[in-house]
Protein backbone atom coordinates (compact mmCIF):
# COMPACT_ATOMS: atom_id res chain seq x y z
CA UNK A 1 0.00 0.00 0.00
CA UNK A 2 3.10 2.56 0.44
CA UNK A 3 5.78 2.89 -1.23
CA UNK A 4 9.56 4.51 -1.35
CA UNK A 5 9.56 7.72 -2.34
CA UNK A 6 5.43 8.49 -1.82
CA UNK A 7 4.69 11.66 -0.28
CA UNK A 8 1.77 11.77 1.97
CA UNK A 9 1.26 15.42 3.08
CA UNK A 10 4.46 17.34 4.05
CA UNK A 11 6.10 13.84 4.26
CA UNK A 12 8.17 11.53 2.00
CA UNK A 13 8.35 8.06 2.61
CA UNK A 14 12.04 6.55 2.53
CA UNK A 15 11.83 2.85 3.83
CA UNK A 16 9.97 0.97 5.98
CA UNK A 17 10.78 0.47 9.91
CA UNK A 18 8.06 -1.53 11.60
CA UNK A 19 4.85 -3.10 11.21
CA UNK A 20 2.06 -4.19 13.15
CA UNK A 21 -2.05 -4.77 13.24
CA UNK A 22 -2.40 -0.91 13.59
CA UNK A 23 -0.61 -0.53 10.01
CA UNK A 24 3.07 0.84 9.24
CA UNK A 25 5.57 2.76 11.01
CA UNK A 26 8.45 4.43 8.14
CA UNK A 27 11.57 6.89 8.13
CA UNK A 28 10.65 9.92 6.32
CA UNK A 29 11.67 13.18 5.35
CA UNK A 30 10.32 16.68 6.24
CA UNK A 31 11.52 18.59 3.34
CA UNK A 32 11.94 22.67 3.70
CA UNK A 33 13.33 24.96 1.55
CA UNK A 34 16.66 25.21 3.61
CA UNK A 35 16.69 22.00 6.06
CA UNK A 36 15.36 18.52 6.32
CA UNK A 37 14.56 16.89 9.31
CA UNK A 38 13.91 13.10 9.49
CA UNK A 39 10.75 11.71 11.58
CA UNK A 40 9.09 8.66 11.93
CA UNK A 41 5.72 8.44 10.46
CA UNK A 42 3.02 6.18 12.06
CA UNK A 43 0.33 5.07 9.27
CA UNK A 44 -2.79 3.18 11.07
CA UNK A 45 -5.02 1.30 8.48
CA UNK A 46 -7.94 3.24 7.66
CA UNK A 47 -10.79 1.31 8.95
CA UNK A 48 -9.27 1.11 12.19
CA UNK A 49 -8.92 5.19 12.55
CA UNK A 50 -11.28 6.99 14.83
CA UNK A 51 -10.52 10.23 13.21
CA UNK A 52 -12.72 11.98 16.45
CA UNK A 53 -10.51 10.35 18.74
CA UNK A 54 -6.89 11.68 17.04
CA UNK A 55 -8.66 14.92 17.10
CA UNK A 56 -8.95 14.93 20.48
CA UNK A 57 -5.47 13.23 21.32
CA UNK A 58 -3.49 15.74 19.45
CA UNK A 59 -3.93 18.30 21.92
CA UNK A 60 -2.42 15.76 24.51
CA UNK A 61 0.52 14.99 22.72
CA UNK A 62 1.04 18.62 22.15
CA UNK A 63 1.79 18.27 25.86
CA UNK A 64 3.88 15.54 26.64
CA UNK A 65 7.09 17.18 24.90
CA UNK A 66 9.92 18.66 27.55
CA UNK A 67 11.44 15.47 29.47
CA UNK A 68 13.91 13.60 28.18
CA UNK A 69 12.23 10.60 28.36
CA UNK A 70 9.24 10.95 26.31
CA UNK A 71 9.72 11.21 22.44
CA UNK A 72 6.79 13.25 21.92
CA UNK A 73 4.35 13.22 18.72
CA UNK A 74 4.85 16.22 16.34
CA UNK A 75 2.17 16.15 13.73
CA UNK A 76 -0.83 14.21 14.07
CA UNK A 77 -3.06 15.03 10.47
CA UNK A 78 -4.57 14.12 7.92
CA UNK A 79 -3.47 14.29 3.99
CA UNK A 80 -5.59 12.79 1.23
CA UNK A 81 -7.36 10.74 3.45
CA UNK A 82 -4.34 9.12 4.70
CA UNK A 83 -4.32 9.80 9.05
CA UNK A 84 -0.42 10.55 9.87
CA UNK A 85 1.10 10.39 13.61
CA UNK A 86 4.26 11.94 13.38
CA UNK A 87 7.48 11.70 16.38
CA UNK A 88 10.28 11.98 16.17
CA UNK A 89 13.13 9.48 14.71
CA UNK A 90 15.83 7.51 16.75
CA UNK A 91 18.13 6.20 15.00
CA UNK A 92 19.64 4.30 18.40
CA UNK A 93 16.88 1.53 18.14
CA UNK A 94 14.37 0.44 20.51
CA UNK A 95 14.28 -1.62 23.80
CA UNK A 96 13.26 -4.60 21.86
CA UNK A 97 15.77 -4.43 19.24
CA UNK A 98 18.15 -5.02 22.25
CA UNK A 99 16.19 -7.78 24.00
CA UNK A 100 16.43 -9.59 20.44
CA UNK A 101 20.75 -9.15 20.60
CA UNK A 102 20.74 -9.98 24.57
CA UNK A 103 17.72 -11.87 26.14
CA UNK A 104 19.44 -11.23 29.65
CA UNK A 105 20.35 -7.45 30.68
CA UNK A 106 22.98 -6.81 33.33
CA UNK A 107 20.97 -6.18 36.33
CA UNK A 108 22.30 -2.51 36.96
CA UNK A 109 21.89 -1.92 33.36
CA UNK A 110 17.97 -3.34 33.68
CA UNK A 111 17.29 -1.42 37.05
CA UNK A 112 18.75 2.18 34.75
CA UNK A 113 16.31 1.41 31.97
CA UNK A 114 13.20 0.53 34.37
CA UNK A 115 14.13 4.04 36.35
CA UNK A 116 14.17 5.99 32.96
CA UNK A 117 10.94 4.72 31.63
CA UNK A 118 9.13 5.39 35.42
CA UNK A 119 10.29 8.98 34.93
CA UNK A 120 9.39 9.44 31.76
CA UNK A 121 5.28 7.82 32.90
CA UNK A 122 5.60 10.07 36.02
CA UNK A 123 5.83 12.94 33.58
CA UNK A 124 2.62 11.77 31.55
CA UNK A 125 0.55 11.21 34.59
CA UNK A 126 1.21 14.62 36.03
CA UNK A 127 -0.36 15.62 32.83
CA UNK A 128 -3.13 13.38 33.24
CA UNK A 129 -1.70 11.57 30.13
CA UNK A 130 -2.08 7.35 30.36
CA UNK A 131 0.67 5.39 27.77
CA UNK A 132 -1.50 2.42 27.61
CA UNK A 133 1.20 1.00 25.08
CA UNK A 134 4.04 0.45 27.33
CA UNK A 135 6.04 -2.15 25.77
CA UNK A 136 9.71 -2.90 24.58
CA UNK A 137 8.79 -1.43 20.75
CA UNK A 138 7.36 1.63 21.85
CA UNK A 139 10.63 2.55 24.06
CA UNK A 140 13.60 4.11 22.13
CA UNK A 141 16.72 4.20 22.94
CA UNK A 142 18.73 7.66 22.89
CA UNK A 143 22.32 6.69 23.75
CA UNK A 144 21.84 5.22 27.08
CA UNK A 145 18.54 7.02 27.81
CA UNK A 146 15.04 5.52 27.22
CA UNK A 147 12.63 6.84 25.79
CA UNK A 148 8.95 6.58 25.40
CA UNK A 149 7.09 6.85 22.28
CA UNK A 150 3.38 6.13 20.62
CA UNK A 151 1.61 7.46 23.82
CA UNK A 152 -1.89 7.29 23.30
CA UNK A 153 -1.84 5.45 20.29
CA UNK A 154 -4.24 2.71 21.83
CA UNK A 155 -7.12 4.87 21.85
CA UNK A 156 -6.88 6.53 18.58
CA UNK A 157 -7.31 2.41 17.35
CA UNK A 158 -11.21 1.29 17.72
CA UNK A 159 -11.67 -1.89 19.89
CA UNK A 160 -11.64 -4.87 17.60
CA UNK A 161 -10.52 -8.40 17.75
CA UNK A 162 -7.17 -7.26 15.49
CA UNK A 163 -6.56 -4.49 18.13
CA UNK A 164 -6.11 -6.75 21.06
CA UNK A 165 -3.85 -9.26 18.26
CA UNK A 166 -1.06 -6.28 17.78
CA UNK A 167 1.96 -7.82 17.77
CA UNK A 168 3.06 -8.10 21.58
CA UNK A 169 0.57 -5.65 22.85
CA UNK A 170 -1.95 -8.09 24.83
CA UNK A 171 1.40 -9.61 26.64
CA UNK A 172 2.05 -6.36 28.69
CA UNK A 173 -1.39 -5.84 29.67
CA UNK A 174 -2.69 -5.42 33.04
CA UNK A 175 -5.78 -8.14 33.72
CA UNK A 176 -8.03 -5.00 33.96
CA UNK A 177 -6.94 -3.82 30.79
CA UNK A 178 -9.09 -6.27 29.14
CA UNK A 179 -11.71 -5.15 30.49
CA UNK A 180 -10.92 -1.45 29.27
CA UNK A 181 -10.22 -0.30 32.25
CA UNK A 182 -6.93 2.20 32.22
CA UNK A 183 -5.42 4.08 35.03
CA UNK A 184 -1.66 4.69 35.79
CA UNK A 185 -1.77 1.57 37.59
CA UNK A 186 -1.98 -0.24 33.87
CA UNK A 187 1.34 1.51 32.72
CA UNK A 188 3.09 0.01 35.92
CA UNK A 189 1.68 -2.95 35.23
CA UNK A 190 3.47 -3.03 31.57
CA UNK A 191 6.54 -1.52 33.69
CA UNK A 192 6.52 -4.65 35.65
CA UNK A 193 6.53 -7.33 32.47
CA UNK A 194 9.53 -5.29 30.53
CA UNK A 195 11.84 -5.43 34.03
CA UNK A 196 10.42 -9.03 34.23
CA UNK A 197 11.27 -9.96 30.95
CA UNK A 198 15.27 -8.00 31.34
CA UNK A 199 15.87 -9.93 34.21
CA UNK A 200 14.99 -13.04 33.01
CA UNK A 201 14.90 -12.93 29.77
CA UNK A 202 11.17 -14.01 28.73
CA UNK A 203 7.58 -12.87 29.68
CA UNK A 204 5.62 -13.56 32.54
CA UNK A 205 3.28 -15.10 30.75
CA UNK A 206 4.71 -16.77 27.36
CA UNK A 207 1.47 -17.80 25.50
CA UNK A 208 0.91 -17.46 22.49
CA UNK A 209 -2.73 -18.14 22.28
CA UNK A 210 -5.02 -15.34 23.21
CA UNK A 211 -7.58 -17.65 25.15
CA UNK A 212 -4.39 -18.83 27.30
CA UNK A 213 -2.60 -15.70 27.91
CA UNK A 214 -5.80 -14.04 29.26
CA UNK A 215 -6.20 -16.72 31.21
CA UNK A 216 -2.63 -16.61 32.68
CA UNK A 217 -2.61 -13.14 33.15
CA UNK A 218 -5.71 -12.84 35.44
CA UNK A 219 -5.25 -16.31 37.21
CA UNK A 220 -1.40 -17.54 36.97
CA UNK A 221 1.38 -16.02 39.15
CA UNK A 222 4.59 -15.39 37.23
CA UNK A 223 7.09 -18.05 36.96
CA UNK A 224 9.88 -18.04 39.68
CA UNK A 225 13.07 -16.23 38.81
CA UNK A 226 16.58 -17.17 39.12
CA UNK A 227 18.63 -17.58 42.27
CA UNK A 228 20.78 -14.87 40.60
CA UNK A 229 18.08 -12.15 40.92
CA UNK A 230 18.58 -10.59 44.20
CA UNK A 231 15.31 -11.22 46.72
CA UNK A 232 14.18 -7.69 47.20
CA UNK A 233 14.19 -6.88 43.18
CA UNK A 234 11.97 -10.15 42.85
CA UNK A 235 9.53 -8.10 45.53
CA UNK A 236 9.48 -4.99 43.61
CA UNK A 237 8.66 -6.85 40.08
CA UNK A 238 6.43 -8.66 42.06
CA UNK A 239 4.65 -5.78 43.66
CA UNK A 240 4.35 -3.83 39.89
CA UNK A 241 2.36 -6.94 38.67
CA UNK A 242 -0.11 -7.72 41.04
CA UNK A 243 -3.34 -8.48 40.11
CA UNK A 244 -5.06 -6.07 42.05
CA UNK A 245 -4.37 -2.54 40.94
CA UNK A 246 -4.82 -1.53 44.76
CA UNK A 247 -1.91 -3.77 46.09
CA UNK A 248 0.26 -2.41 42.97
CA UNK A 249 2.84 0.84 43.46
CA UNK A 250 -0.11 3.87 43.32
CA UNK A 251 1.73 5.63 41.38
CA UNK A 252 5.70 5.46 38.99
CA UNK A 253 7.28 7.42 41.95
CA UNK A 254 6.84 4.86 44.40
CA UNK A 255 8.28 2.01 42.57
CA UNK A 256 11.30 4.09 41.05
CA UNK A 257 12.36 5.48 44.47
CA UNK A 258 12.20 1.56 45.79
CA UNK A 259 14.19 0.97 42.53
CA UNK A 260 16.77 3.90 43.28
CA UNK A 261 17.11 2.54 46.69
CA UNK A 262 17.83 -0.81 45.60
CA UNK A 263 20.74 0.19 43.33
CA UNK A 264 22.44 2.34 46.17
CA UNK A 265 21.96 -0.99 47.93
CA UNK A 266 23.91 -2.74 45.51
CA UNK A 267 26.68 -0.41 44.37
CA UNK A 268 27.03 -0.11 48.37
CA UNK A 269 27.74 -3.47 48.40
CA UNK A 270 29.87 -4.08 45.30
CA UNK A 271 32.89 -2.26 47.09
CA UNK A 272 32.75 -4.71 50.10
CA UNK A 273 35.00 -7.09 47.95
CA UNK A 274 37.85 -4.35 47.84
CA UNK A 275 37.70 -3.42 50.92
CA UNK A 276 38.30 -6.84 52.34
CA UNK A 277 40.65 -7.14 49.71
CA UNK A 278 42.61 -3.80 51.61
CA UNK A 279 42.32 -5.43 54.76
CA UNK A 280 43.94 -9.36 53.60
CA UNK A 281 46.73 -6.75 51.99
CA UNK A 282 47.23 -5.20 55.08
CA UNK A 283 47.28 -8.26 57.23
CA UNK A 284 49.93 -9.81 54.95
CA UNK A 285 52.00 -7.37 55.01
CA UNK A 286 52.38 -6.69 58.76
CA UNK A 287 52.92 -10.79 59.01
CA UNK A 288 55.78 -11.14 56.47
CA UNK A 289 58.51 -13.30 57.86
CA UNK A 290 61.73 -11.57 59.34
CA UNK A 291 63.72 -12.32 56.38
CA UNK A 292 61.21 -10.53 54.13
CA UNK A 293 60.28 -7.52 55.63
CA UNK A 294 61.54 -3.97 53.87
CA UNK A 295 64.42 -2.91 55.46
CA UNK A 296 64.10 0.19 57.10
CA UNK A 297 67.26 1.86 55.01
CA UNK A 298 65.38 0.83 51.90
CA UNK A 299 61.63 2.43 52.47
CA UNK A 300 61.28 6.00 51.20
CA UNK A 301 60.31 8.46 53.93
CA UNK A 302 57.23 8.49 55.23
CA UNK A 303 56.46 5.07 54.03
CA UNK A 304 54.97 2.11 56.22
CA UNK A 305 54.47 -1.68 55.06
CA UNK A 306 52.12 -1.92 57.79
CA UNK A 307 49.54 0.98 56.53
CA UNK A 308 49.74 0.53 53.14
CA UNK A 309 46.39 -1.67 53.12
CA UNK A 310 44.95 0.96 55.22
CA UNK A 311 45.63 3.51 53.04
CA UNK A 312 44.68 1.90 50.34
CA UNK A 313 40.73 1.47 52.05
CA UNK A 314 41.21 4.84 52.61
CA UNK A 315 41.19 5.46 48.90
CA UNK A 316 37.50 3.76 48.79
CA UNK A 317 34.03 6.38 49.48
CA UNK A 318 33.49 5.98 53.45
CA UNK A 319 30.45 7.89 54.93
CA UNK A 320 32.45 8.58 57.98
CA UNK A 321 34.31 11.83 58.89
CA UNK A 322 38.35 11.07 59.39
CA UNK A 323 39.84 11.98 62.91
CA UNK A 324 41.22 15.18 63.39
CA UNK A 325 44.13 13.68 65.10
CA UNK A 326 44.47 11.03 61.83
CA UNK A 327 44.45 14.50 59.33
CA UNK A 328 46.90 15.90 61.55
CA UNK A 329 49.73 12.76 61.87
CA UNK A 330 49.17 12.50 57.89
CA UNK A 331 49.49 16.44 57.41
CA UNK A 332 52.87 17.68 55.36
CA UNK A 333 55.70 19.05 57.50
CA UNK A 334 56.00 22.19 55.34
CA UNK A 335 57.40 24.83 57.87
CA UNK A 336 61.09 24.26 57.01
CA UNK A 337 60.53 24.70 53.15
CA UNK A 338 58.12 28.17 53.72
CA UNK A 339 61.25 29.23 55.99
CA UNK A 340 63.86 28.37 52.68
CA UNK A 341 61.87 30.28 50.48
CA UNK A 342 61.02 33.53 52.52
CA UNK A 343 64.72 34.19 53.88
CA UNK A 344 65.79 34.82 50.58
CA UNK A 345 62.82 37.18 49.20
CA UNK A 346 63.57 38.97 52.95
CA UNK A 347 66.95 39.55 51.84
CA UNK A 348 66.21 40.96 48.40
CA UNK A 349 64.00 43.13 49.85
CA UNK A 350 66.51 45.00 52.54
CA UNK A 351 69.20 45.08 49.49
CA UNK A 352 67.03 46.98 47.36
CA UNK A 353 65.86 49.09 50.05
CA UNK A 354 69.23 50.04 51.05
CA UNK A 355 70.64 50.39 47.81
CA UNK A 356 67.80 52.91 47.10
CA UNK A 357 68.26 54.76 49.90
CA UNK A 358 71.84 55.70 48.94
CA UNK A 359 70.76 56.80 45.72
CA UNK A 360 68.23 59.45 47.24
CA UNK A 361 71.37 60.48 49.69
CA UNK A 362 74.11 60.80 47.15
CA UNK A 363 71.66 62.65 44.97
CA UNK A 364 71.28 64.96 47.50
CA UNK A 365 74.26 66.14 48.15
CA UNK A 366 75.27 66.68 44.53
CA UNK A 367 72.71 68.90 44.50
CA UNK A 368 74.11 71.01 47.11
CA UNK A 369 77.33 71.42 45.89
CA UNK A 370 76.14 72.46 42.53
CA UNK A 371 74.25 74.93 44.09
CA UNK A 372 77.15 76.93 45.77
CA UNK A 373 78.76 79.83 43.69
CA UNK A 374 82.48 79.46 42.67
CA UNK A 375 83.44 82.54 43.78
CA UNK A 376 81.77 84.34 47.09
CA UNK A 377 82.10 87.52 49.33
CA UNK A 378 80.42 87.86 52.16
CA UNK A 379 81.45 90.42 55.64
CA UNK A 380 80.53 89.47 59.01
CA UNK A 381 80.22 92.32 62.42
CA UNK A 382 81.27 90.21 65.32
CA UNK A 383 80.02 92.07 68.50
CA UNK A 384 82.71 91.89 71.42
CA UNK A 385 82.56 93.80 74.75
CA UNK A 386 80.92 96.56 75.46
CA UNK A 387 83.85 99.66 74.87
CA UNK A 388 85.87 97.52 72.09
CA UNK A 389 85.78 97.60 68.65
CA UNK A 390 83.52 95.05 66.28
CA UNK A 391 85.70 92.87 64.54
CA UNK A 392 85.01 92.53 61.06
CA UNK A 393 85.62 89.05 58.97
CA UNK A 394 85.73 88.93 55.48
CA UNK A 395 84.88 85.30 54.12
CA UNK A 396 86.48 84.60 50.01
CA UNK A 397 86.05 81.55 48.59
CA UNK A 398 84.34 78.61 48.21
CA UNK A 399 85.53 75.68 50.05
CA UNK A 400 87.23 76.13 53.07
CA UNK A 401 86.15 79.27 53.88
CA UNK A 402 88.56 79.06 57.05
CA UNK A 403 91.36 78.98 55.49
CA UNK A 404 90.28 82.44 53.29
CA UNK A 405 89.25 84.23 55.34
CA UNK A 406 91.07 87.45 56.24
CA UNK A 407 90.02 89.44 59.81
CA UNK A 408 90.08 93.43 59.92
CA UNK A 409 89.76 95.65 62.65
């Protein structure tokens, strides 16, 4: 029914990317006059369109975009008849894409994903916005973040027999679901299955026939997981996908804060291996036989066999506060080196101050000198007792005026 190279609308088809019962999901182009922008461009089967229900949707999606983990829809239309539900296109894959390459995720790497895609719901159900799609297709993968896609879809398809046979859907679908019932409780429901199926790596409930699966998913319990799942994780999967929506998590908060809890828990407990690994080294080396020990002429300063595990634990995150008294004993002797290095700047200092000082003195007294005439006269009236004659001095020359000076009567 499409093609390469059809334009529908503002769209041009370029291949094919998924399909399903709701129709066809391709890479297109957005072609402007100056850029083009790839997208990924939904295209339900007609007679399964409730073009009164997309009208109604699009103002939703218009406001699920600003978290980085939705993938928001950007045009929701129609062009020649043809309904279009535009997002945007990552070229990173999708969760199930990766559960086809590794059945099995790493358990941190599992707990990560789960986290993302409860932020990303909490975000829609602020917004009063329910998924109802949640399942390994409709999560893309940006880099290492998830994120979700095709909100809302599921009610923009009519009810029919083919609806509830999409690919996958009915396998992630809470046992009130079927009986079109949908509250956030659903979505955590669907949470529950894809950390389920990481962790294990199958469903919950691997039937294949309809009449079965329904029956599972209301009835059966999951099956058991492996010993290598830790206890408490088993709990919170288990809590996410119980049957009664009341006894699930009430909201995606609850269960990612238990889930953010959980992975402290564990990264707590993956450094307990090197820390006991610093101890054993630190034990071994203060019990090395005589003939083995470092000899004290042949340790650098500062440097103890019997600390070195110590310090090396020391290394590792601790939530305690260190001793004052420890900071101290470990605290560089730096006094003698300060004392090196100022001495010689004090010295430098005094040098140049002395060295200007005799400049401003020797200046001075040029000065003066230059400022005496070479050749000067001067008379002097020296008062003597009372009856006698003044004595007169005349004064000639310029630098020993002693020696010219010449007394008259």
């Amino acid at each position: 029914m499409f093609r390469t190279g059809q334009e529908i609308g503002l769209y041009t088809l370029i291949k094919r990317i998924g399909r399903g019962g709701f129709g066809e999901v391709w890479l297109a182009e957005r072609r402007a006059k100056f850029v083009t922008t790839k997208v990924a461009v939904k295209l339900p089967l007609d007679e399964q369109v409730d073009h009164e229900a997309i009208k109604s949707e699009a103002v939703l999606w218009e406001k699920a975009s600003g978290h980085p983990n939705v993938l928001p829809i950007i045009d929701a239309d129609e062009y020649d008849g043809q309904v279009v539900i535009v997002s945007e296109y990552a070229p990173d894959g999708s969760l199930e894409e990766l559960l086809q390459k590794q059945d099995i995720l790493p358990t941190k790497r599992a707990i990560e994903l789960t986290i993302g895609i409860l932020s990303g719901l909490e975000f829609l159900h602020n917004k009063k916005i329910i998924h109802r799609d949640i399942k390994p297709a409709n999560i893309l993968l940006q880099g290492e973040t998830p994120r979700l896609a095709d909100f809302g879809i599921s009610r923009v398809i009519k009810a029919s027999s083919l609806s509830v046979n999409v690919s996958g859907t009915p396998h992630y679908m809470a046992p009130e679901a079927f009986d079109r019932k949908r509250t956030a409780q659903t979505d955590i429901w669907s949470v529950g299955v894809i950390l389920y199926q990481m962790l294990k790596g199958s469903l919950p409930f691997p039937y294949d026939n309809i009449t079965d699966l329904l029956g599972a998913i209301i009835m059966n319990e999951p099956e058991s997981f492996a010993d290598s799942v830790p206890h408490r994780l088993q709990e919170i999967v288990l809590k996410a996908l119980a049957k009664n929506p009341d006894e699930r998590y009430q909201n995606s908060r609850e269960m990612r804060d238990d889930l953010s809890d959980f992975l402290i828990g564990i990264s707590q407990q993956s450094l307990q291996p090197t820390l006991k690994a610093s101890e054993q080294t630190k034990s071994k080396s203060t019990n090395l036989p005589a003939e083995t020990q470092v000899s004290p002429t042949m340790r650098s300063p500062g440097f103890d066999a019997g600390t070195a595990g110590q310090r090396l634990a020391e290394t590792q995150p601790s939530n305690e506060i260190p001793k004052l008294q420890e900071y101290e004993s470990h605290r560089p002797k730096s006094s003698f080196r300060y004392f090196i290095i100022l001495v010689p700047i004090a010295v430098l200092i005094l040098l140049i101050t002395g060295a200007g000082l005799i400049y401003l003195a020797t200046s001075r007294l040029t000065n003066t000198a230059n400022t005496i005439p070479n050749s000067t006269k001067a008379e002097a009236l020296i008062p003597t007792k009372p009856g006698k004659k003044k004595i007169r001095y005349i004064f000639v020359g310029t630098s020993d005026l002693a020696k010219n000076s010449i007394r008259t009567d």
